[in-house]
Structures are given as structure tokens and as C-alpha cells.
Protein backbone atom coordinates (compact mmCIF):
# COMPACT_ATOMS: atom_id res chain seq x y z
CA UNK A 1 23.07 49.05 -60.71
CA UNK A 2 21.79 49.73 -57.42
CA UNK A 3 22.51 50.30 -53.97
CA UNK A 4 21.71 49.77 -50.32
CA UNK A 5 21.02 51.62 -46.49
CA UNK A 6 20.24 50.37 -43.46
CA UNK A 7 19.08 52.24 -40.39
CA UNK A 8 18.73 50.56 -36.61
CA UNK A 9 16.40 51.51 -34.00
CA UNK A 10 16.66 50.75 -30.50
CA UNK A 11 13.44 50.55 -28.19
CA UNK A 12 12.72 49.34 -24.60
CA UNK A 13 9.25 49.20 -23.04
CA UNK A 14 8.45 48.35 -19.36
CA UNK A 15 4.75 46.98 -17.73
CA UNK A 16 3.97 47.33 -14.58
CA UNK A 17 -0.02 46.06 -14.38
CA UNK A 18 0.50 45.35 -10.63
CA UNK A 19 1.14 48.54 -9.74
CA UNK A 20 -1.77 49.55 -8.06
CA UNK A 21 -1.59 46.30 -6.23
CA UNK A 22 1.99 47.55 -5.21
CA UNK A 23 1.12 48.70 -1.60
CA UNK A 24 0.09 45.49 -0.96
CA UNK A 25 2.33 43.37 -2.32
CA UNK A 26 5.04 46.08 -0.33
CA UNK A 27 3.30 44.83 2.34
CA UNK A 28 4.31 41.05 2.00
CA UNK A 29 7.63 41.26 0.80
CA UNK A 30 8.45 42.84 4.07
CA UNK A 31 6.59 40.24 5.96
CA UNK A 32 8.25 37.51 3.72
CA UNK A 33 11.24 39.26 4.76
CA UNK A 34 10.78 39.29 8.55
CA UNK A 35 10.02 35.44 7.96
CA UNK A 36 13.35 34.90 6.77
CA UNK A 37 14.92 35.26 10.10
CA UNK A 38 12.61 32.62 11.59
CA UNK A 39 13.74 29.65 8.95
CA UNK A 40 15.93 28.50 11.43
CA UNK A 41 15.31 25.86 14.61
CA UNK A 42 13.30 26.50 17.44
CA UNK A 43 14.45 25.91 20.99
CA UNK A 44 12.05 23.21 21.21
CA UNK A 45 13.25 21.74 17.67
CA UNK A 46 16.51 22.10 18.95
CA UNK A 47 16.55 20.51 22.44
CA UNK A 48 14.88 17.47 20.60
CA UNK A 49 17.68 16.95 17.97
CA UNK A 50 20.00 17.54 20.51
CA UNK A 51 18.09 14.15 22.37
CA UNK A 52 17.73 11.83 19.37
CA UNK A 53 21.75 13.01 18.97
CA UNK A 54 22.88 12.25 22.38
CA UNK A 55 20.71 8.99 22.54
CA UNK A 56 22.09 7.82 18.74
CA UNK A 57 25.34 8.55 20.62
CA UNK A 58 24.71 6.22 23.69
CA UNK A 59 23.91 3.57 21.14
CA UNK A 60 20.93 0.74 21.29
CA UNK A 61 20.90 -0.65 24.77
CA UNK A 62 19.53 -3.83 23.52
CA UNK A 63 21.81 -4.40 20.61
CA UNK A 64 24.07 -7.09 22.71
CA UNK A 65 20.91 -8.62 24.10
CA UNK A 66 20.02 -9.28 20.29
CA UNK A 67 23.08 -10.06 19.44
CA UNK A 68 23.34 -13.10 21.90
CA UNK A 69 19.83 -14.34 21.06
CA UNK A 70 21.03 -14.08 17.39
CA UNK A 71 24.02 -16.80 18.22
CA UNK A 72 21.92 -18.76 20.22
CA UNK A 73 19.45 -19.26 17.26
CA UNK A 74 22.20 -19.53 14.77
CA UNK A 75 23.70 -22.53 17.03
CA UNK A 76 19.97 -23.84 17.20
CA UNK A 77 18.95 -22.24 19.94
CA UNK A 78 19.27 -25.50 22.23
CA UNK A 79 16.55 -27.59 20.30
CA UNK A 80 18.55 -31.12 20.17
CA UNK A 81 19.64 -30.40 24.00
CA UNK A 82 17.19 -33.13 25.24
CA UNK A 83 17.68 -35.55 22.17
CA UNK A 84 19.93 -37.52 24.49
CA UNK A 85 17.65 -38.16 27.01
CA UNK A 86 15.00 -38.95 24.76
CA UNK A 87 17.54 -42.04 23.07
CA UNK A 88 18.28 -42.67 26.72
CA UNK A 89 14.28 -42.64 27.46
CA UNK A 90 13.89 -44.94 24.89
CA UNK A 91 16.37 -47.54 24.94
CA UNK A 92 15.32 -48.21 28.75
CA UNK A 93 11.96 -48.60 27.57
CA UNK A 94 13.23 -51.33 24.96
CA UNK A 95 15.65 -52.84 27.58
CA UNK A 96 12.88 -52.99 29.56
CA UNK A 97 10.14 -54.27 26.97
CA UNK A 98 11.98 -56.81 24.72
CA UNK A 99 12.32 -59.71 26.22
CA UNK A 100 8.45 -60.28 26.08
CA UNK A 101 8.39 -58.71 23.42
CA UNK A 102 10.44 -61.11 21.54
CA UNK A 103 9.11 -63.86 23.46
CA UNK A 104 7.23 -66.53 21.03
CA UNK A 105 7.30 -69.23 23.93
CA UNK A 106 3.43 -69.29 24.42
CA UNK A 107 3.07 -72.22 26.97
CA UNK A 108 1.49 -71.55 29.90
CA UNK A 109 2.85 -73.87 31.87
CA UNK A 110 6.33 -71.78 31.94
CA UNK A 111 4.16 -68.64 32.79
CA UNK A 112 5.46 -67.94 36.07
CA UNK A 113 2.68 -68.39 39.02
CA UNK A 114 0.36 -70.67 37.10
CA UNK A 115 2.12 -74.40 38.35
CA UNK A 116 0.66 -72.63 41.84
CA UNK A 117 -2.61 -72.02 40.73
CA UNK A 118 -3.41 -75.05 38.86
CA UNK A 119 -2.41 -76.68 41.74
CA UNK A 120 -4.51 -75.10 43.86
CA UNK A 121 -7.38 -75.87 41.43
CA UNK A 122 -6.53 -79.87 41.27
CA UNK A 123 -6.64 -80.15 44.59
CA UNK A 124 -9.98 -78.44 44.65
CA UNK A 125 -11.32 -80.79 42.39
CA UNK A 126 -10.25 -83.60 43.45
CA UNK A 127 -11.20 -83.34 46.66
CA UNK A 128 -14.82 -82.50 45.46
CA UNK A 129 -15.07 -85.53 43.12
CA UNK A 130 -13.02 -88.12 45.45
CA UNK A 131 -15.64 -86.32 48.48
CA UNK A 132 -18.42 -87.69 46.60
CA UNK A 133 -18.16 -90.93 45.74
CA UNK A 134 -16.46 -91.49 49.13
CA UNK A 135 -19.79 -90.88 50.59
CA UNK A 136 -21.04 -92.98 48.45
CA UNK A 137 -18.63 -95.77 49.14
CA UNK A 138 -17.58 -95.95 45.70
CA UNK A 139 -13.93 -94.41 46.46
CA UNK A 140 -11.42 -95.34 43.86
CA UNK A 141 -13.44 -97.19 41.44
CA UNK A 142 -13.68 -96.43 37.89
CA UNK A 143 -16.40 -94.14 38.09
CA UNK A 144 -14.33 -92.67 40.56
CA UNK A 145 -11.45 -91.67 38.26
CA UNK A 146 -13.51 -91.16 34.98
CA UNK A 147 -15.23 -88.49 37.09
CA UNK A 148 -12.33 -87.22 38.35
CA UNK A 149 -10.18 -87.18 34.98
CA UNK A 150 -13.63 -85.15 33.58
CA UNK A 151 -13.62 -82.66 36.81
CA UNK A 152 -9.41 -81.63 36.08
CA UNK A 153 -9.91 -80.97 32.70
CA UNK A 154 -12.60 -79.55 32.64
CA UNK A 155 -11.80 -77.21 35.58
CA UNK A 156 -8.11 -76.96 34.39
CA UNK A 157 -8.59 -76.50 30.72
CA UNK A 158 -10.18 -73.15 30.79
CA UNK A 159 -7.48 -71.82 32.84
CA UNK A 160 -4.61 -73.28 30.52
CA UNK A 161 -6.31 -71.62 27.84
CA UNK A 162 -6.74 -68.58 29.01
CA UNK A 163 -3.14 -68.25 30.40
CA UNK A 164 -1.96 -69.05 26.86
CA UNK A 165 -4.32 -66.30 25.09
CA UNK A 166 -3.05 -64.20 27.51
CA UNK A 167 0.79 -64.64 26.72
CA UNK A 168 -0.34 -64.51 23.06
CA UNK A 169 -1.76 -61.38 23.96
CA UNK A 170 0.87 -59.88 26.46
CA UNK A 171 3.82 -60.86 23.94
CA UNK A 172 2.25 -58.77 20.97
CA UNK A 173 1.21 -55.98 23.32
CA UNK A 174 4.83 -55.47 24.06
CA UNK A 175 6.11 -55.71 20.52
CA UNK A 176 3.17 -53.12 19.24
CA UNK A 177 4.04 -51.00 22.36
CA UNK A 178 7.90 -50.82 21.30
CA UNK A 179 6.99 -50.09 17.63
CA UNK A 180 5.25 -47.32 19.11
CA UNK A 181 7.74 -46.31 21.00
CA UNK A 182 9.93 -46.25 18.42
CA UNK A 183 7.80 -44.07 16.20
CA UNK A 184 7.71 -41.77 18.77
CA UNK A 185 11.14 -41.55 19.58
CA UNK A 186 11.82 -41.09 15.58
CA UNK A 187 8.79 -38.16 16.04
CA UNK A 188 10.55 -36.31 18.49
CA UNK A 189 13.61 -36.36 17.35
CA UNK A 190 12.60 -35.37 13.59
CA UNK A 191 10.57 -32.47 15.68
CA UNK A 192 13.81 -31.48 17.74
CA UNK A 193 15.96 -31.52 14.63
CA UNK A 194 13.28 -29.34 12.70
CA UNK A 195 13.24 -26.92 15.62
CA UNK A 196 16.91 -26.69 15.55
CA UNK A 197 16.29 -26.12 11.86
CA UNK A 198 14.08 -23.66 12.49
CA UNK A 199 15.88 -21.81 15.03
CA UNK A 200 19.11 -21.78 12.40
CA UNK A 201 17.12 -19.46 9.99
CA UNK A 202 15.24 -17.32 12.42
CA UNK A 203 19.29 -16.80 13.81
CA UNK A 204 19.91 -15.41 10.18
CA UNK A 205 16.76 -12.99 10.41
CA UNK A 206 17.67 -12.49 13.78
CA UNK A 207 21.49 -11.40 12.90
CA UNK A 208 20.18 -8.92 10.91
CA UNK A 209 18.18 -7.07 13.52
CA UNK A 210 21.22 -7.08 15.98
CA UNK A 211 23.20 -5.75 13.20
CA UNK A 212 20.22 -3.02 12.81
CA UNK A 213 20.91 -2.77 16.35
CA UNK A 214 24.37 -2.14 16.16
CA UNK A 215 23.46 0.26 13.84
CA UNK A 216 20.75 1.96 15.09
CA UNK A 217 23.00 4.83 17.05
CA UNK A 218 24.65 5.63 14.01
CA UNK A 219 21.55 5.97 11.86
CA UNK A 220 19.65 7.75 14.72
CA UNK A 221 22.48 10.59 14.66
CA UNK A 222 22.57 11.08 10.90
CA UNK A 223 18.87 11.05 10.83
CA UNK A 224 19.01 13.80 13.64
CA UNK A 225 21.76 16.41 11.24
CA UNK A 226 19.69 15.63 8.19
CA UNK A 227 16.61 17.64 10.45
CA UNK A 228 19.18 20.23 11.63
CA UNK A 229 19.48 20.75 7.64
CA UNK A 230 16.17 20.03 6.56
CA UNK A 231 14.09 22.06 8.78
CA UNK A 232 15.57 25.35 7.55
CA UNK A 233 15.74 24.50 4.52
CA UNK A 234 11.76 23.19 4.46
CA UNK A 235 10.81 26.74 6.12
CA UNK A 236 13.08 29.01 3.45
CA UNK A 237 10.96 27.21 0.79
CA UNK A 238 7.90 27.58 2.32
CA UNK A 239 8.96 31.74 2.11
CA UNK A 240 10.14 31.52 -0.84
CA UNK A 241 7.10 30.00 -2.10
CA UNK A 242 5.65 33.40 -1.91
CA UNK A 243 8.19 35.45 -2.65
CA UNK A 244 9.50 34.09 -5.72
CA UNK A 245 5.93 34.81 -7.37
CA UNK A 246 6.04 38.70 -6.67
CA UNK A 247 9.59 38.79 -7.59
CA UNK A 248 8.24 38.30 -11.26
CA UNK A 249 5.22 40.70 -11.11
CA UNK A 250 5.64 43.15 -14.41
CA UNK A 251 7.89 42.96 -17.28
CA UNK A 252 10.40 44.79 -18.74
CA UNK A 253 11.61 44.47 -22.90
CA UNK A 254 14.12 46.06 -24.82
CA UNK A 255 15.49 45.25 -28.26
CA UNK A 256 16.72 46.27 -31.84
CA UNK A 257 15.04 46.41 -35.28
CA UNK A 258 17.64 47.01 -38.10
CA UNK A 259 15.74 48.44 -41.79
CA UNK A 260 17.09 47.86 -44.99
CA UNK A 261 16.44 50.13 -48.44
CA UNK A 262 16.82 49.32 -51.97
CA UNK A 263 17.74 52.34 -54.08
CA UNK A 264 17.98 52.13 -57.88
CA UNK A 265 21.47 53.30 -59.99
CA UNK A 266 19.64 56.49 -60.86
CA UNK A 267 18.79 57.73 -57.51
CA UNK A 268 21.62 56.63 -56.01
CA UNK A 269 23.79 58.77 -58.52
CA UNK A 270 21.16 61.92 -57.83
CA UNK A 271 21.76 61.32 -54.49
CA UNK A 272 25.54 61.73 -54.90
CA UNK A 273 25.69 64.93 -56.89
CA UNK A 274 23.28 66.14 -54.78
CA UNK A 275 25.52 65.85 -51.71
CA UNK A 276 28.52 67.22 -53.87
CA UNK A 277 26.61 70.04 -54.86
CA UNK A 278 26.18 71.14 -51.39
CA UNK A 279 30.26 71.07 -50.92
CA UNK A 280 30.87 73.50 -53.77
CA UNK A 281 29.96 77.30 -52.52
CA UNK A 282 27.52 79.38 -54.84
CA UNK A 283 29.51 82.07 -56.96
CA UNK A 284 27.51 85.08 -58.85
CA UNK A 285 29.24 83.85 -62.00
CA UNK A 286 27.40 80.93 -64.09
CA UNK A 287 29.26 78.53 -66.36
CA UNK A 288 27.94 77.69 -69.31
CA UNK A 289 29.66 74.56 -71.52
């Protein structure tokens, strides 16, 4: 059978391998110290806060100028305005165009001015070829009007001809000019509807800049007490930056061991009467069993 003890021991132990440093390092906590009371805002930091606050406060002063240009493009911003006029351009055009236009009636003896000019030209002629053979004395014979039949057509032929190449030409002038016209009218009005298009969705980017607007005073004084907090806050770390460090210069331990023994049956009972041999007081007399 045997037995057990157990003893604890307590020990602390301190460093300090900075201590000759100590002087020094004195030194900069009290300078780190004297820093402390300069975290705070200067009077220039200040008085510029105290602007960007007041003019956050006084609000954008062109937040209802974008506002209105925002409804203006979100309404189109006035692109259609002349499509009106342009119809209006247009249909005058046509009114004005169609009916030779649409005009097949090529004859050039209905072409206004040309009874007067063929006239002219007949009398011409005749009075050339009837001239001549009146000289001759040979007025009114057959040679006479053979001549004269040959002298109208061929002097009035040529001008028929042309007149009628000419309304050809006039009458599909006038129809290519209208289908032109029309084209272009359909161009600008596609381009004045895209425009108004257009306008529409710069309005929506637009609406969100006057509402940035709006906005902006708000934002401008929040961003101004986030520097009242931040500046202070950015210098104290800056400090503590190198304070913290010589705050944990050296160490310092303590802690406890506890030790166990294993005795055997024998020496523990030794052990025993040895202790109860040093209760019982010594006497001259001996016993003997």
C-alpha cells in the first residue's frame, strides 16, 4: 500500500531589457502625452467645417434649375414642337405640286402659251415661203403650197416636240420632287420623334442629378460631422501609434508548479511512528516486553 504528498510553489519573475533605454522612451511618452491635447480641430479645420456646414445648410442653388431641365427632358424637351409646321410645310408643297404632278395629259397643244407661239412661227413661215414664190409670180400654185405645207412642219414640228418632252419631263419632275418631299418629311419627323426619344431618357438620368441636387445639402452636412469626428479620431491614432508600442516594453510572469511524491507502505508507516514518537516525552525508565 502506498501513499501520496504534494507540495506547491509559487514564483513570479519580471524583465525589463529596455531599461536602459528608459530615459528615452520617458522622454516620448511625455511628448506622446503633450500630443494628446492637440488631437482635436484646429481653428482653421474648424472655420472650414463650419463653411461646408452652413453651405450644406443653404442647400444646392442649382437644384430647381435641374430640376426643371429634368421635366422638360422627361416631357421631351420640346423635340416634336415644330412637327406641325413641318406637316403644314409639306402638305403646301403637295397642294402646290400635284396637279402636275398627277398630270398624264402630255399634249402640247393644251400647254398654256404655245397656241401663241406656234402662231407666231406660222406666220413667219408663211410669209417667207408665200414671199418667195410671189416674187417669182408663182403665188398660190402647187409648188406654192407643197413648199409651204414642208416650211410649217418642218418649222412647227420641232417645237411640238419639244413642248411635249418637256411636259413629259416637267410632269415626272414634280412627281419625283413630291416623293422626295415626302421622304423628307417622314426623315424629319422620325428625327424629331427620336429626339423626343432621346430627350425622355436623358430626363431619367437627368432626374437623378436634380434629386442628387436636392440632396446635396444634406449629404454636404453629414459629410462635414463625420470630419468633426474623424479628424480627432485620425490624430489620437496617429499617437497612439506610438504609444501603444512602449506601453508593452518588458514583461512580467508569475505562476504555480504543484509536485507530487509517491511513498511506499513501509515508509509511509516509518514515517508515522516517527512523528508519534516525537509526541510521547522521554522517561529515564525503559520498557522492555
Amino acid at each position: 500500500m502506498g501513499g501520496k504528498s504534494s507540495s506547491t510553489t509559487s514564483q513570479q519573475s519580471q524583465t525589463a531589457p529596455w531599461e536602459a533605454a528608459q530615459p528615452m522612451l520617458q522622454n516620448i511618452i511625455n511628448q506622446v502625452n503633450g500630443g494628446l491635447s492637440g488631437t482635436g480641430l484646429t481653428n482653421a479645420q474648424t472655420g472650414a467645417i463650419n463653411q461646408l456646414t452652413q453651405s450644406g445648410q443653404a442647400g444646392n442653388p442649382y437644384a430647381a434649375a435641374t430640376g426643371n431641365v429634368a421635366s422638360t427632358l422627361l416631357n421631351g424637351g420640346g423635340a416634336t414642337n415644330q412637327a406641325g409646321n413641318v406637316n403644314a410645310a409639306y402638305q403646301q408643297y403637295y397642294n402646290a405640286t400635284n396637279p402636275l404632278a398627277s398630270n398624264t395629259n402630255y399634249d402640247p397643244m393644251q400647254t398654256p402659251g404655245i397656241g401663241d407661239q406656234l402662231s407666231a412661227l406660222k406666220d413667219d413661215i408663211m410669209s417667207s415661203v408665200n414671199g418667195q414664190y410671189a416674187a417669182a409670180g408663182r403665188d398660190f400654185s402647187g409648188y406654192n403650197q407643197k413648199a409651204l405645207g414642208r416650211g410649217l412642219a418642218a418649222g412647227l414640228a420641232p417645237v411640238l416636240t419639244a413642248q411635249y418632252n418637256q411636259n413629259v419631263q416637267n410632269q415626272q419632275g414634280a412627281a419625283g420632287n413630291l416623293y422626295n418631299a415626302g421622304n423628307t418629311t417622314a426623315g424629319l419627323q422620325t428625327g424629331l420623334t427620336q429626339q423626343d426619344l432621346a430627350n425622355r431618357t436623358q430626363g431619367v438620368a437627368t432626374a437623378n442629378d436634380a434629386l442628387s441636387a436636392n440632396n446635396w445639402g444634406a449629404n454636404q452636412v453629414l459629410n462635414a460631422q463625420q470630419l468633426l469626428q474623424s479628424i480627432p479620431q485620425q490624430n489620437l491614432a496617429g499617437w497612439a501609434q506610438i504609444g501603444t508600442p512602449i506601453a508593452g516594453l518588458g514583461s512580467q510572469s508569475s505562476g504555480t508548479s504543484t509536485t507530487e511524491n509517491q511513498m511506499s507502505g513501509a515508509q509511509q508507516f516509518a514515517t508515522i511512528l516517527q512523528g508519534i514518537g516525537s509526541l510521547i516525552p522521554k522517561s529515564p525508565m525503559s520498557f522492555k516486553f
